[in-house]
C-alpha atoms as a PDB file:
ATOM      1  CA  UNK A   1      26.259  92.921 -26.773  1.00  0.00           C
ATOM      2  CA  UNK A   2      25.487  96.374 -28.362  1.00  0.00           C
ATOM      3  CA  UNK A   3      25.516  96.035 -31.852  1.00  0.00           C
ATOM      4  CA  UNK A   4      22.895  93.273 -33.336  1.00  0.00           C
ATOM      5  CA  UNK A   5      24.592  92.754 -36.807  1.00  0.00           C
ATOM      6  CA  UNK A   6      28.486  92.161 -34.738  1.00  0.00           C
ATOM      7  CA  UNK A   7      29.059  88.545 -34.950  1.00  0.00           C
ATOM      8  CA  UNK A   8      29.500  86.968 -31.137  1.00  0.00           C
ATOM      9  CA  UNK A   9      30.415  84.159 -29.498  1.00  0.00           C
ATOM     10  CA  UNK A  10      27.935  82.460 -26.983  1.00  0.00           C
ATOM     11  CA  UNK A  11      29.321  79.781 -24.434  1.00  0.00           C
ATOM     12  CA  UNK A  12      26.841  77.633 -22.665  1.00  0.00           C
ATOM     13  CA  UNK A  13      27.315  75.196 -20.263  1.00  0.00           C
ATOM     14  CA  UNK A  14      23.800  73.175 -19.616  1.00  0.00           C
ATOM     15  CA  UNK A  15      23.648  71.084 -16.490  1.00  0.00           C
ATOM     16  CA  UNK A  16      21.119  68.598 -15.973  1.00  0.00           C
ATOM     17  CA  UNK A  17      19.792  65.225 -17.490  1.00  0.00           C
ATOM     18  CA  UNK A  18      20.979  66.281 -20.803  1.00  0.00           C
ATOM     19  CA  UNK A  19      22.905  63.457 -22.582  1.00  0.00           C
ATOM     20  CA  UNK A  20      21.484  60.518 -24.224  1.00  0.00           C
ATOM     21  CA  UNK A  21      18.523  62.283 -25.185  1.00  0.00           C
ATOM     22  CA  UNK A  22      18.775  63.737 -28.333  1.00  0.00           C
ATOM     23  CA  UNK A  23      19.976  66.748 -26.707  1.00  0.00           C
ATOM     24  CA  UNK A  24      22.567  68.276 -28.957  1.00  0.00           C
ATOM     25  CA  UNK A  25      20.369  67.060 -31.896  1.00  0.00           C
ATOM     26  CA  UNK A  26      18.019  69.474 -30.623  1.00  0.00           C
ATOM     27  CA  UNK A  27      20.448  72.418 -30.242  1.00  0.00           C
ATOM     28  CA  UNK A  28      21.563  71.868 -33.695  1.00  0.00           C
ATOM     29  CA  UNK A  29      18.079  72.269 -35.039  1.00  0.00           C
ATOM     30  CA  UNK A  30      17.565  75.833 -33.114  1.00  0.00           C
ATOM     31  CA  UNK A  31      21.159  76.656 -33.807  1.00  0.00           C
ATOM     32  CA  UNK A  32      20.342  75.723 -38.044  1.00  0.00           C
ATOM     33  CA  UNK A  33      16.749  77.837 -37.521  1.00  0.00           C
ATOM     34  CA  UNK A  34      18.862  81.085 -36.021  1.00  0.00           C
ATOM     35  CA  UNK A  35      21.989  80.914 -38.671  1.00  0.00           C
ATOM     36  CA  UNK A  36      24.256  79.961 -35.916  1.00  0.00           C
ATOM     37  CA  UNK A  37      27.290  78.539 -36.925  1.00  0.00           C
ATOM     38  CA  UNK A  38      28.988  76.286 -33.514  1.00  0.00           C
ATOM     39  CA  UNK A  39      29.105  72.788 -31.619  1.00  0.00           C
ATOM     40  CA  UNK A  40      27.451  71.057 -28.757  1.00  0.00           C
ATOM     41  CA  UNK A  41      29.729  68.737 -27.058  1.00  0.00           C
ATOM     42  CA  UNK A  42      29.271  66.024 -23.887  1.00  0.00           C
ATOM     43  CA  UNK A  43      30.892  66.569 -21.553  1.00  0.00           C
ATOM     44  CA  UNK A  44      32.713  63.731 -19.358  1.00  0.00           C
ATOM     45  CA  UNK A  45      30.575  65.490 -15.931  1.00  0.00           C
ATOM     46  CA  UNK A  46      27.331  65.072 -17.950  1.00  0.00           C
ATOM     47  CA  UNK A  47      26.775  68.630 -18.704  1.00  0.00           C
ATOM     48  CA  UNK A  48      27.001  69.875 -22.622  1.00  0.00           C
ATOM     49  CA  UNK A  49      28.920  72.778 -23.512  1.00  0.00           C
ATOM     50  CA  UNK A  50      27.124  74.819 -26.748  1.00  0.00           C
ATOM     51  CA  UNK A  51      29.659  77.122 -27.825  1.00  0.00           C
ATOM     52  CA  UNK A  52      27.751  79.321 -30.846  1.00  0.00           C
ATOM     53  CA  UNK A  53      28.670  82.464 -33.054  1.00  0.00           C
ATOM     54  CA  UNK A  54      26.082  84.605 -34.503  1.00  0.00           C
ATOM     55  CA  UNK A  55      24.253  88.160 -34.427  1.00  0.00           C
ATOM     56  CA  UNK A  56      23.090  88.996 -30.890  1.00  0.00           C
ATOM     57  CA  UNK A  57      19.541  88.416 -31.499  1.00  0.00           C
ATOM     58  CA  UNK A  58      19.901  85.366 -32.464  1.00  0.00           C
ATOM     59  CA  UNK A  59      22.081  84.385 -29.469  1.00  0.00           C
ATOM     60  CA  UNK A  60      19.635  85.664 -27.113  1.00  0.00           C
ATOM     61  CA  UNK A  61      17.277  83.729 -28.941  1.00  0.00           C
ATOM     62  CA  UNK A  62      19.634  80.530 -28.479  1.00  0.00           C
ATOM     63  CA  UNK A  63      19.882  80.908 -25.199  1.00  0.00           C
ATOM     64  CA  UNK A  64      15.739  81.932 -24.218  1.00  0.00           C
ATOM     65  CA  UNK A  65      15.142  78.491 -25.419  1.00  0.00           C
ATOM     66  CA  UNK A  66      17.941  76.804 -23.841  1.00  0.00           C
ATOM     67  CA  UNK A  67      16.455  78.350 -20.324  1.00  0.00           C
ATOM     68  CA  UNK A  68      13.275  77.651 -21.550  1.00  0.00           C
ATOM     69  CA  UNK A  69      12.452  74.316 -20.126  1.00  0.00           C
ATOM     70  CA  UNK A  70      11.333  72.927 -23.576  1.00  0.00           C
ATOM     71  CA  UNK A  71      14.266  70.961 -24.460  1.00  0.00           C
ATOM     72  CA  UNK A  72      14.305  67.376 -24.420  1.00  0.00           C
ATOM     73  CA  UNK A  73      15.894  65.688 -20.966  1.00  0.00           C
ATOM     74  CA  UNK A  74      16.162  68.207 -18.256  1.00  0.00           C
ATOM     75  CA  UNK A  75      17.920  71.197 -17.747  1.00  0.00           C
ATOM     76  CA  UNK A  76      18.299  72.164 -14.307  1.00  0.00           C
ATOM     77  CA  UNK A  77      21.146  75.247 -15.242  1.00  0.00           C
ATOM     78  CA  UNK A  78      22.384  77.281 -17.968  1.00  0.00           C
ATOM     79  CA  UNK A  79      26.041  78.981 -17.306  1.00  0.00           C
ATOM     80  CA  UNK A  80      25.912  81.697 -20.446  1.00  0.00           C
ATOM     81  CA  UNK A  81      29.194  83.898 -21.255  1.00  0.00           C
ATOM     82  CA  UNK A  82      29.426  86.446 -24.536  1.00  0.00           C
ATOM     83  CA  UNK A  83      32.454  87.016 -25.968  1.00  0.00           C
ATOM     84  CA  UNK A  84      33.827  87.851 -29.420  1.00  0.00           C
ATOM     85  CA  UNK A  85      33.481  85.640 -32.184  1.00  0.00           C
ATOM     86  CA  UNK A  86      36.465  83.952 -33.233  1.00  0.00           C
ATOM     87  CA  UNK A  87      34.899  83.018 -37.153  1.00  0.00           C
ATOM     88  CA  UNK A  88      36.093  79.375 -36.182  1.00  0.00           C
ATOM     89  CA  UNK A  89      33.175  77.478 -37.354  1.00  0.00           C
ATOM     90  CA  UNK A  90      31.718  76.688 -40.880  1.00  0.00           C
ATOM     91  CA  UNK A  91      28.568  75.324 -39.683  1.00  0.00           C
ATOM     92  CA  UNK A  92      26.741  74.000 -36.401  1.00  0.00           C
ATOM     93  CA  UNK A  93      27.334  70.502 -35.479  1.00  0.00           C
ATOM     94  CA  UNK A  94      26.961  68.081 -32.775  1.00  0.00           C
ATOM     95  CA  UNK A  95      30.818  66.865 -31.359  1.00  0.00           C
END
């Protein structure tokens, strides 16, 4: 993740007590503050998957407040990966 103004792909996988607590509302909101276009999804083990394309800084940023223990539930991991962006998403929303 060399160049800041490169568009990237950040894939999260959060582990915890994370559903059913306004969770992925939450990630929207930080996602919507950082220009982050993107999705957070449930997933069917409990976990939610954030999957979000931006500048670098602002991924980092996404992902210092995932790990930040300041979301709502509890997060007990965060699985990051950086990859390219694909340009897939319009906006960030909650799936």
């Amino acid at each position: 993740m060399a160049n800041d103004t490169a568009s990237q792909r950040l894939h999260a996988t959060v582990t915890g007590s994370v559903q059913g607590v306004g969770f992925r509302y939450w990630v929207r909101r930080q996602a919507d503050q950082l220009d982050l276009m993107g999705t957070a999804t449930n997933c069917d083990d409990g976990s939610v998957t954030v999957i979000a394309e931006g500048p670098t800084s602002s991924l980092d940023s996404l992902r210092d407040v995932l790990e930040s223990g300041s979301t709502p539930g509890h997060v007990d991991g965060v699985d990051v990966r950086f990859a390219a962006a694909t340009g897939k998403f319009s906006d960030f929303h909650e799936a």
